[in-house]
Protein backbone atom coordinates (compact mmCIF):
# COMPACT_ATOMS: atom_id res chain seq x y z
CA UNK A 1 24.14 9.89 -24.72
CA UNK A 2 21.17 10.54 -22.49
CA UNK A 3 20.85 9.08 -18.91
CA UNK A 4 17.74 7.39 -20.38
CA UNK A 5 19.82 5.75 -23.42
CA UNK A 6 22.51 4.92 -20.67
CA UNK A 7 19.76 3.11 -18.40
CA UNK A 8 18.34 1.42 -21.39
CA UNK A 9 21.25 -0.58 -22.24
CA UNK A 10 22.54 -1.10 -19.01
CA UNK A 11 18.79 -3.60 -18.77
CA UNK A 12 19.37 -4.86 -22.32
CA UNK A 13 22.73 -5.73 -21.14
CA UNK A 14 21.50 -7.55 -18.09
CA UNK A 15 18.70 -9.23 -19.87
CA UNK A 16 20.49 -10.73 -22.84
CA UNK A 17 23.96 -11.65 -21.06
CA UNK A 18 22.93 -12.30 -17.86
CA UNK A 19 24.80 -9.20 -16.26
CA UNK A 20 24.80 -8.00 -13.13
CA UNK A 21 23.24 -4.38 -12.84
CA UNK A 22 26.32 -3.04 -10.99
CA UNK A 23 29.14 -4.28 -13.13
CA UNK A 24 26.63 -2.69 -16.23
CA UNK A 25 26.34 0.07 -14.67
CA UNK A 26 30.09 0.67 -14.38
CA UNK A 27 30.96 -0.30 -17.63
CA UNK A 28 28.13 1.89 -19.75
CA UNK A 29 28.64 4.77 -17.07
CA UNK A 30 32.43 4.65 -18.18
CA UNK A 31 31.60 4.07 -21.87
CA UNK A 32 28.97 7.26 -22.48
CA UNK A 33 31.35 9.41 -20.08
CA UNK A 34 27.89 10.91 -18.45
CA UNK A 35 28.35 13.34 -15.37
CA UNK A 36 27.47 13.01 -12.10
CA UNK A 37 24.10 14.11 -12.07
CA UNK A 38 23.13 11.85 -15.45
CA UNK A 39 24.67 9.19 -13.88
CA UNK A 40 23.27 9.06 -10.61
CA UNK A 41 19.82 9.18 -12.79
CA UNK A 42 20.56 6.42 -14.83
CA UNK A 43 21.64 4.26 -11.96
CA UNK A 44 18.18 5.41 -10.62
CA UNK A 45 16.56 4.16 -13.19
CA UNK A 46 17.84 1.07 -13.57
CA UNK A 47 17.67 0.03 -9.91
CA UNK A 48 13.64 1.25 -10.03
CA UNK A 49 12.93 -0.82 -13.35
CA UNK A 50 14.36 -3.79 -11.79
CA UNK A 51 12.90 -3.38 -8.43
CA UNK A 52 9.51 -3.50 -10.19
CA UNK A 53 10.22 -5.21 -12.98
CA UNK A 54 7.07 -7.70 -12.26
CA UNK A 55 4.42 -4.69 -11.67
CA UNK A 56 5.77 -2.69 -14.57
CA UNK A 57 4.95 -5.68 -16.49
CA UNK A 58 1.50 -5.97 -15.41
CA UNK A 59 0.51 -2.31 -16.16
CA UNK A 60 1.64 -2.68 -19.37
CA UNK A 61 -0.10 -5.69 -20.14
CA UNK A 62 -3.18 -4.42 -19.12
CA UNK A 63 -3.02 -1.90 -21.87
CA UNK A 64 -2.12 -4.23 -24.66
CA UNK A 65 -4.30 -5.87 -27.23
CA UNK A 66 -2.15 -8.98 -27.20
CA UNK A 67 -0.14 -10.73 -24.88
CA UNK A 68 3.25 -9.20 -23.01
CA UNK A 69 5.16 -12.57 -24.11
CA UNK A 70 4.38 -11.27 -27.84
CA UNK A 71 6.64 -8.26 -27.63
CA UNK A 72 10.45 -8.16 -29.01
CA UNK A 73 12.29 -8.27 -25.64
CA UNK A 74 14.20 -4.80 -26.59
CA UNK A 75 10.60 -3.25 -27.00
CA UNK A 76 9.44 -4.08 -23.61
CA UNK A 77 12.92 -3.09 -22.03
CA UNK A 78 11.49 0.36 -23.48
CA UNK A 79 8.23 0.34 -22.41
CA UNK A 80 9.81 -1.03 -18.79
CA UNK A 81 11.95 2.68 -19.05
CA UNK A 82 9.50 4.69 -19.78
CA UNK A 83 6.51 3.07 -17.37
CA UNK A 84 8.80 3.14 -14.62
CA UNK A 85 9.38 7.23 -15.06
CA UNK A 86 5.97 7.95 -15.56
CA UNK A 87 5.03 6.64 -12.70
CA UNK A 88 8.04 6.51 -9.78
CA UNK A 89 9.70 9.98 -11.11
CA UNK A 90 7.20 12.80 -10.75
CA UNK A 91 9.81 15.69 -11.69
CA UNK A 92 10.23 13.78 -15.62
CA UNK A 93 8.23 15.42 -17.99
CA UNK A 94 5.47 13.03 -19.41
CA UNK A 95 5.66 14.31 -22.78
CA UNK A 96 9.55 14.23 -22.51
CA UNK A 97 9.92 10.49 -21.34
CA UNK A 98 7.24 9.05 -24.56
CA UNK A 99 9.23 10.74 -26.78
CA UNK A 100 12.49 9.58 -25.85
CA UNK A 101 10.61 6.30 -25.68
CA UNK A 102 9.02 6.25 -28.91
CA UNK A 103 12.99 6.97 -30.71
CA UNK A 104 14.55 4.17 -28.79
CA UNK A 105 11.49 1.41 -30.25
CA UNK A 106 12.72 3.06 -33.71
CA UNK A 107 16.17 2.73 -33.17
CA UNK A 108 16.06 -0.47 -31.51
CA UNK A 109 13.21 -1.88 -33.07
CA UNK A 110 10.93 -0.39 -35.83
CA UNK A 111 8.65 1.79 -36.59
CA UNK A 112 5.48 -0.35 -36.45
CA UNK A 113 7.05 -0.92 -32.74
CA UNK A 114 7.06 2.68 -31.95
CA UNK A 115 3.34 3.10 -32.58
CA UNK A 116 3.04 0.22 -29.94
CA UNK A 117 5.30 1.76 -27.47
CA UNK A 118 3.22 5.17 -28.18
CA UNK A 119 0.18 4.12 -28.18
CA UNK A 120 0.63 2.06 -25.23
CA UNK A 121 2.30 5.20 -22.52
CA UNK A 122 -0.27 7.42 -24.43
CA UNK A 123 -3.38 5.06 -22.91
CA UNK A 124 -1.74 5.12 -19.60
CA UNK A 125 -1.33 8.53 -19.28
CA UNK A 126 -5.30 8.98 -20.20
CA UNK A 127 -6.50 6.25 -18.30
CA UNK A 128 -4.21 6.23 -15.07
CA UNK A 129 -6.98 4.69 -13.02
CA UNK A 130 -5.87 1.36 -14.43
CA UNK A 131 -2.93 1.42 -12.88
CA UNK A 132 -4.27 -0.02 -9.64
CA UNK A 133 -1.95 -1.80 -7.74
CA UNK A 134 -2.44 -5.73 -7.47
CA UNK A 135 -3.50 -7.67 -4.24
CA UNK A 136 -0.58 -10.13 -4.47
CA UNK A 137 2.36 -9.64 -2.95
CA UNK A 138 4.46 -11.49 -5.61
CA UNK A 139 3.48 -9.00 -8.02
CA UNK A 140 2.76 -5.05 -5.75
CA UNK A 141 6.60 -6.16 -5.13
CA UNK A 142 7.74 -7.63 -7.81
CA UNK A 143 9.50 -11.06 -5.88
CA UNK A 144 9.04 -14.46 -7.79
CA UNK A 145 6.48 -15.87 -5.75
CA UNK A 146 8.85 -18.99 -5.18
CA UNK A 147 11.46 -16.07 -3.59
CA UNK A 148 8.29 -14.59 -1.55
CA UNK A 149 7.34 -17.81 0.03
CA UNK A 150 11.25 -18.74 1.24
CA UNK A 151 11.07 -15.13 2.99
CA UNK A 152 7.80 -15.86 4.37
CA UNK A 153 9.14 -18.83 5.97
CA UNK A 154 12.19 -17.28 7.68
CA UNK A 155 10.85 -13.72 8.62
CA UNK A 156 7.56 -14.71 9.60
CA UNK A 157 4.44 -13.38 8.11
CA UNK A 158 4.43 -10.51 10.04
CA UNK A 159 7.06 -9.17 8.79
CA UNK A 160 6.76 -10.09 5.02
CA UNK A 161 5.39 -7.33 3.58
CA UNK A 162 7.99 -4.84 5.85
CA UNK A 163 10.60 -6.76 4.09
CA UNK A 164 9.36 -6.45 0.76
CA UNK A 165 8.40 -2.89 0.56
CA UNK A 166 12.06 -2.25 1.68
CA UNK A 167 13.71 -4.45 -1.03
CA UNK A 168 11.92 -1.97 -3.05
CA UNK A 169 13.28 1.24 -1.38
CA UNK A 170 16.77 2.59 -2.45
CA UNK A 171 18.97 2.96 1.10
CA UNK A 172 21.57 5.96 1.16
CA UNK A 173 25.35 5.04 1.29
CA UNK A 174 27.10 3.91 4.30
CA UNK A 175 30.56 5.92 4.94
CA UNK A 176 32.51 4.75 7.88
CA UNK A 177 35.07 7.33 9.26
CA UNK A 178 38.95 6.51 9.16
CA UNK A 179 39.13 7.92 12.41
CA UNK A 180 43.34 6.82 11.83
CA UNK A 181 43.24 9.80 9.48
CA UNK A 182 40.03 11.92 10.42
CA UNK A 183 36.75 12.44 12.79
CA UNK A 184 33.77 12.13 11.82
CA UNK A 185 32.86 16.01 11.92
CA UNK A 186 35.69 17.19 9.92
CA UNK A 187 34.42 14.15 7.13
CA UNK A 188 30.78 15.48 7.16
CA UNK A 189 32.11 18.82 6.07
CA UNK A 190 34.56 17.93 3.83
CA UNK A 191 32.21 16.18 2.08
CA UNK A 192 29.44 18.81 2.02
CA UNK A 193 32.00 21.55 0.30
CA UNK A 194 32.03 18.81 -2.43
CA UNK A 195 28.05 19.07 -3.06
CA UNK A 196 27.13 15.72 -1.19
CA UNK A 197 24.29 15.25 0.91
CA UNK A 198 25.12 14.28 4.55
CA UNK A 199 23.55 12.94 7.65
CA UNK A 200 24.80 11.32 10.85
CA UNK A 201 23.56 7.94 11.50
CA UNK A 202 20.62 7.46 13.79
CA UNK A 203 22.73 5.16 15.83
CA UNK A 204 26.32 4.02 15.21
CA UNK A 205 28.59 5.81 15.93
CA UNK A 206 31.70 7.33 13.15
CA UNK A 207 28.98 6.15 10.51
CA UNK A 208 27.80 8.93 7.35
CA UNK A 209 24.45 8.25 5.52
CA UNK A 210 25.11 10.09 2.04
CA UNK A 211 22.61 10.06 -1.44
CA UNK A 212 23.30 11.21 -4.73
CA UNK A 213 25.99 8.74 -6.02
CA UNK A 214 29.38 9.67 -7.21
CA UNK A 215 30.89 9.47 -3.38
CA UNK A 216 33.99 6.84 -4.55
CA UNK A 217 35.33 10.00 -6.93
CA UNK A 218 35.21 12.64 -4.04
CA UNK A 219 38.13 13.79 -2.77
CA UNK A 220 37.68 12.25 0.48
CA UNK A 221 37.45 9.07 -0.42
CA UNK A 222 41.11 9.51 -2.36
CA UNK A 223 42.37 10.65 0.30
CA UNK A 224 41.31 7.61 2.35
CA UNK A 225 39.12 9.43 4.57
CA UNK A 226 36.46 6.84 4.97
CA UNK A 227 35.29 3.44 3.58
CA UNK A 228 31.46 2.21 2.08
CA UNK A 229 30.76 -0.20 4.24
CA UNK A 230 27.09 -0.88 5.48
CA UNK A 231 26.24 -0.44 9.68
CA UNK A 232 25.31 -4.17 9.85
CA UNK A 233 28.66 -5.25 8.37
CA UNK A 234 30.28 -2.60 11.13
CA UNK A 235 28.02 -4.33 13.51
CA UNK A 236 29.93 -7.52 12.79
CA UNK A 237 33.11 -6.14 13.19
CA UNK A 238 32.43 -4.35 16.79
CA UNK A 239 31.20 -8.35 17.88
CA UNK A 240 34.38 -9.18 16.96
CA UNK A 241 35.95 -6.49 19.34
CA UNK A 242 39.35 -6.75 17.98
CA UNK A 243 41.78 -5.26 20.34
CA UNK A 244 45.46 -3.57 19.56
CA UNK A 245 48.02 -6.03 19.34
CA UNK A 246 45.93 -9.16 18.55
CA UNK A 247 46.27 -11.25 15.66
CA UNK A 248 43.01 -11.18 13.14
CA UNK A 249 42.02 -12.86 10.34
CA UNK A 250 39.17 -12.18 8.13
CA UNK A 251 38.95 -15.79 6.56
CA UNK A 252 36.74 -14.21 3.56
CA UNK A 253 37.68 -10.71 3.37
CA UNK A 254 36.83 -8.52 -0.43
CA UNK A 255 35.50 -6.27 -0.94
CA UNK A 256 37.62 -5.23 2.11
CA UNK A 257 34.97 -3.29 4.74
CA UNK A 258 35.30 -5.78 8.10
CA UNK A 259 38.74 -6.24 7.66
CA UNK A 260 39.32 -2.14 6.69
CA UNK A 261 37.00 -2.09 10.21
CA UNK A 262 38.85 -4.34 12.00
CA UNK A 263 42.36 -2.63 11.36
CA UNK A 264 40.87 1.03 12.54
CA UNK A 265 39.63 -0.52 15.63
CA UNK A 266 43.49 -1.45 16.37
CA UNK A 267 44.38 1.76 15.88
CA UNK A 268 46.86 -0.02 13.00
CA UNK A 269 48.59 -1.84 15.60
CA UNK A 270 48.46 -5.75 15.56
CA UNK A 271 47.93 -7.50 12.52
CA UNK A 272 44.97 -8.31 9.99
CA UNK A 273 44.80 -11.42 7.92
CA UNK A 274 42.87 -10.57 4.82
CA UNK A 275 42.50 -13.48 2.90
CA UNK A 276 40.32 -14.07 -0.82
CA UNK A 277 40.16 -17.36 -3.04
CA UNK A 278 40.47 -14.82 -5.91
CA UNK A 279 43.95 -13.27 -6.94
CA UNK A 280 42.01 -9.78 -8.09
CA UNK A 281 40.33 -9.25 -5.68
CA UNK A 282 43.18 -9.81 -2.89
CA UNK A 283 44.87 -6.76 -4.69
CA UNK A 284 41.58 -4.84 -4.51
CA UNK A 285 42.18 -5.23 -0.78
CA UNK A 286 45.69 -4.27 -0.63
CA UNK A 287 44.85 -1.00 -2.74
CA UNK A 288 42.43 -0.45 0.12
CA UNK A 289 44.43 -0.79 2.13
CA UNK A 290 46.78 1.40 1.26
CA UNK A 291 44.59 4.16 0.50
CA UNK A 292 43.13 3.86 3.88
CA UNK A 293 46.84 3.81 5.45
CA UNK A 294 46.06 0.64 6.76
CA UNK A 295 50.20 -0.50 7.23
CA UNK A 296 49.10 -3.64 9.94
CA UNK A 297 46.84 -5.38 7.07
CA UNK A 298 48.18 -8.26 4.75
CA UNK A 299 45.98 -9.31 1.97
CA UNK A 300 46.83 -13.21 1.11
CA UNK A 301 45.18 -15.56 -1.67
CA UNK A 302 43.38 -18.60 -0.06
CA UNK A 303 40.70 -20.49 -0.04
CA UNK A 304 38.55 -20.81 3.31
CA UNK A 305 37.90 -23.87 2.89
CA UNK A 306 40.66 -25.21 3.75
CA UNK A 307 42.28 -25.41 7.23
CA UNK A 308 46.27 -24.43 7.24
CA UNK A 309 48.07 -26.14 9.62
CA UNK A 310 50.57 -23.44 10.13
CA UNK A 311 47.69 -21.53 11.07
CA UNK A 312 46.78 -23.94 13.82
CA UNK A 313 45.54 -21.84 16.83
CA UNK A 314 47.61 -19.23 15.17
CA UNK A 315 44.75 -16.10 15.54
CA UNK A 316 42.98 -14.59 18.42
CA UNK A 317 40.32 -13.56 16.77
CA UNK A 318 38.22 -14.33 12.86
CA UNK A 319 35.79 -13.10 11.08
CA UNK A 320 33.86 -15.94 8.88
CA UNK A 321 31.63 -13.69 6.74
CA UNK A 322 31.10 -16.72 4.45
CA UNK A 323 29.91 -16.62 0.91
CA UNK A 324 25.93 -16.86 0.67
CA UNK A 325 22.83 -16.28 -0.92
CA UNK A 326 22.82 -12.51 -0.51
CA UNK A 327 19.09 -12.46 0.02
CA UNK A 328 19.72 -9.62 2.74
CA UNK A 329 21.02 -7.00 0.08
CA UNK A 330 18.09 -7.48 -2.22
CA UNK A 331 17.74 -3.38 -1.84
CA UNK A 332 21.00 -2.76 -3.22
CA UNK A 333 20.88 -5.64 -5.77
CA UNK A 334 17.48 -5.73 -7.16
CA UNK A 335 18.17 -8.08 -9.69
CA UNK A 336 19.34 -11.44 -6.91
CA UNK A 337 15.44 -11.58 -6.61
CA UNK A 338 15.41 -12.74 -10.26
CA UNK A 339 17.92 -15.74 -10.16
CA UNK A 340 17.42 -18.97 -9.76
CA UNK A 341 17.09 -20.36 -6.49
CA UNK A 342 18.28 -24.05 -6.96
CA UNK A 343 21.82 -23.57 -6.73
CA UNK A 344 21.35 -21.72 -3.14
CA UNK A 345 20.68 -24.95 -1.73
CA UNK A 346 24.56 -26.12 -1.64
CA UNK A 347 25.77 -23.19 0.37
CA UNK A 348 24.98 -24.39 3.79
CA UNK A 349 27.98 -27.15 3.16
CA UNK A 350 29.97 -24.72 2.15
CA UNK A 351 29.86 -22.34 4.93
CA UNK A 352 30.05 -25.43 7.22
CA UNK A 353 32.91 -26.60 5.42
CA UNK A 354 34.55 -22.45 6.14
CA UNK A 355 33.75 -22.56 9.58
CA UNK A 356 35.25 -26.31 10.18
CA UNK A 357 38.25 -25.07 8.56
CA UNK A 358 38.80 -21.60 10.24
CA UNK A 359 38.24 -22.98 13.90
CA UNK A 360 41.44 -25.05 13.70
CA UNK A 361 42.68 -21.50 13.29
CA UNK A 362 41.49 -20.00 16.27
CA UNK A 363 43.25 -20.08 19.93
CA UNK A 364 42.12 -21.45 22.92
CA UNK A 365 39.72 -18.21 24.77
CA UNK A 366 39.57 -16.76 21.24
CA UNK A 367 36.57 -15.25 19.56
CA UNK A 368 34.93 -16.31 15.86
CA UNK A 369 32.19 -13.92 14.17
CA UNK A 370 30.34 -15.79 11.30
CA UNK A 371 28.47 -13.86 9.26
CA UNK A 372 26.16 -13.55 6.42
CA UNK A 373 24.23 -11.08 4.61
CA UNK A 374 21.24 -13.43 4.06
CA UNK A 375 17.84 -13.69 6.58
CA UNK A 376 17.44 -17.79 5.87
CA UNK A 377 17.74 -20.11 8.83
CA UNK A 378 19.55 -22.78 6.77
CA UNK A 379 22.38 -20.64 6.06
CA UNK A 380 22.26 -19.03 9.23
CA UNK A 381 20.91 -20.19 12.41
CA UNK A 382 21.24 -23.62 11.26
CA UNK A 383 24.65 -23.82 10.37
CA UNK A 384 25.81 -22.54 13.69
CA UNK A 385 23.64 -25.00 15.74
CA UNK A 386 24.87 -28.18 13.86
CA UNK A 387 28.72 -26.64 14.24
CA UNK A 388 28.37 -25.95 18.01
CA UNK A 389 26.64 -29.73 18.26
CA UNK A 390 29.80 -31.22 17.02
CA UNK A 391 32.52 -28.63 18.77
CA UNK A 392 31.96 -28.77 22.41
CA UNK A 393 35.04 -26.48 22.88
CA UNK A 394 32.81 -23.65 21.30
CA UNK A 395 29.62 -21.61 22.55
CA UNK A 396 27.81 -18.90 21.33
CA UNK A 397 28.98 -15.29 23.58
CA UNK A 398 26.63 -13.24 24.21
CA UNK A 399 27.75 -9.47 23.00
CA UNK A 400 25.62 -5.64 22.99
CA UNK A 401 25.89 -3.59 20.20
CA UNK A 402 24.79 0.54 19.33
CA UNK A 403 21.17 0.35 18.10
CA UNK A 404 20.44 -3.22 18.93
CA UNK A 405 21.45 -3.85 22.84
CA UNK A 406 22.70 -6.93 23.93
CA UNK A 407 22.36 -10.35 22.43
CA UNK A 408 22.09 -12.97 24.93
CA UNK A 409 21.60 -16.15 22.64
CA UNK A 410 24.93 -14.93 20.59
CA UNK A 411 23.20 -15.14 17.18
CA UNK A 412 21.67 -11.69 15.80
CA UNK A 413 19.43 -11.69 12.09
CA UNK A 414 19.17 -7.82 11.24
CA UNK A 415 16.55 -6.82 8.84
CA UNK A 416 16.23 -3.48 6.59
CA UNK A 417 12.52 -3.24 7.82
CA UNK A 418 13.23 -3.62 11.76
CA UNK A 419 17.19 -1.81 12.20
CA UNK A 420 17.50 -0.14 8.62
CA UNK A 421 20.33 -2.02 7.64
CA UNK A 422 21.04 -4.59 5.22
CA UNK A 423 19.67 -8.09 5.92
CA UNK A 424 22.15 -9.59 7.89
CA UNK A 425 23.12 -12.39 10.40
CA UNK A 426 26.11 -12.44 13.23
CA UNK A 427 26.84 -15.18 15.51
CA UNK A 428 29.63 -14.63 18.21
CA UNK A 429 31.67 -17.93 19.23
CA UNK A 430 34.03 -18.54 21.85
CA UNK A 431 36.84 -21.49 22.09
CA UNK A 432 36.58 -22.53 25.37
């Protein structure tokens, strides 16, 4: 199984079933067994087809004699493929990626299709000047123009097309040292003997920027040398300022990172809640947790939703990283610009709802980060004004981080165009 084959059904998968490209790409990785190198291609791929999913589309129809919406749906998943490598991946072989192309119509399709798919990647290379890009922004960056507009209004116009052409870039992975088992020296190196690519962050501190995929099966991370965790969700964590000896929580805590964060910041003394509304993936954060060595973290099942009263000004500090509409990791999940945005509109009662519920939780002088990894107001900005216009006892603390400097309203939106990190929103509240 090629890495091309790999990619290819890893977009059939998400187009016919819905799918999310990560969980595809984990199961068809595991499935055709491919090794690192083929895998970090197909993952390539798939991430690039998606994140231009809407321009792809438009080259192609402009060499077609009919209309896109005529095509089988598995033929223009190939011509997707193969557009995407002829254009974004320079060191592919032209001749190499129509061929491949031109078997998967047959297999997938027919004969009569392959001709299509030929004839069509055989006119682009000839003619390449018609692949100019187009004007719009909807469609140079592939966003749904409904998407485009809700950015517009909560970035600014300024700083639209920034945002986009990052959504569209793929960011390196985040390591945070376990400085309980390591520094962050002794990491770099350990993970350059194993054929990774490393570099310091610009500006945290104990923070590795790695590419090439594969870093979850190195050594290091088995032997819980380090967590994936982007700098804005560290950035979260270090407003918290959890101190050794305190009492955390981490209200909504997989895939693990704040609360992984939070514990190394202790130095593993204290205690960190960890708490999930889902039974799996509570154990996901106790096998973190124990790979990281992390013996002052307790993973519980709960939903955040709902206040406990034997929690009642129980914790001196919680993190509220609530769930959301995940519009600030658009980089890293190409495909959330593709869903429908109805739903979205109910989370801002839910995270209200979280934070009511998790300040009954909180002691007198202690400190609540809410968090988000989405850039709209309504889920943001807006929840935390109507909150603090309700709880007199609470106001926003003003806190400094690395790379950003201090924050004197107490509410921080982060933005991969402006700091380089995810899309992301922190909000530091104090019970008077």
């Amino acid at each position: 199984m090629s890495a091309r084959d790999t990619a290819l059904s890893v977009l059939i998968d998400c187009r016919k079933n819905g799918a999310w490209m990560d969980a595809a790409l984990k199961q068809h990785l595991f499935r055709d067994r491919l090794d690192r190198r083929d895998a970090a291609l197909a993952t390539r791929l798939c991430a690039a087809v998606l994140q231009n999913r809407m321009l792809l589309d438009e080259w192609i129809s402009r060499y077609l004699k009919g209309k896109l919406s005529a095509l089988q749906p598995a033929v223009l998943d190939v011509l997707r493929l193969a557009v995407c490598q002829l254009r974004f991946f320079d060191k592919l072989p032209p001749s190499a990626v129509v061929n491949e192309a031109v078997d998967q119509a047959k297999r997938l399709a027919n004969p009569r299709a392959a001709g299509l798919v030929n004839g069509v990647l055989r006119a682009m290379l000839r003619e390449p000047e018609r692949l100019s890009l187009p004007g719009e922004l909807s469609l140079r960056y592939s966003h749904p123009r409904e998407l485009v507009e809700l950015l517009r209004e909560n970035v600014g116009p300024e700083l639209l097309e920034p945002l986009l052409k990052c959504h569209n870039e793929a960011p390196p992975a985040c390591l945070q040292t376990n400085l309980l088992r390591t520094d962050t020296p002794s990491l770099a190196a350990s993970l350059e003997a194993e054929g990774h690519s490393v570099t310091l962050h610009p500006w945290l501190p104990d923070c590795l920027l790695v590419s090439g995929g594969g870093i979850e099966q190195s050594a290091a991370f088995r032997q819980g040398l380090f967590w994936v965790q982007d700098a804005a969700a560290k950035l979260a964590v270090l407003a918290l300022d959890a101190r050794p000896g305190e009492r955390v929580l981490d209200c909504c805590a997989a895939p693990g990172g704040k609360s992984f964060a939070a514990a190394v910041a202790m130095g593993n003394l204290g205690s960190v809640t960890a708490c999930d509304i889902h039974a799996h993936k509570t154990k996901l954060l106790e096998s973190g947790a124990s790979r990281l060595g992390l013996t002052n973290l307790r993973a519980l099942q709960k939903d955040a939703s709902v206040p406990d009263s034997a929690w009642a000004g129980a914790f001196d500090r919680i993190i509220a990283d609530v769930p959301c509409s995940g519009l600030g990791v658009i980089r890293k999940k190409p495909d959330i610009r593709y869903k429908d945005l109805t739903p979205l509109a109910g989370l801002p009662a839910v995270q209200r709802r979280i934070l009511e519920a998790q300040a009954t939780h909180l002691k007198p002088g202690g400190v609540l980060v809410y968090s988000t990894c989405t850039v709209l107001k309504r889920e943001n900005e807006d929840v935390i004004k109507a909150f603090l216009a309700e709880h007199p006892e609470f106001s926003p603390e003003p806190f400094a981080l690395p790379g950003v400097g201090t924050v004197t309203t107490g509410m921080k939106t982060l933005l991969p165009c402006v700091e380089g990190t995810d899309g992301f929103f922190v909000a530091r509240l104090k019970k008077k």
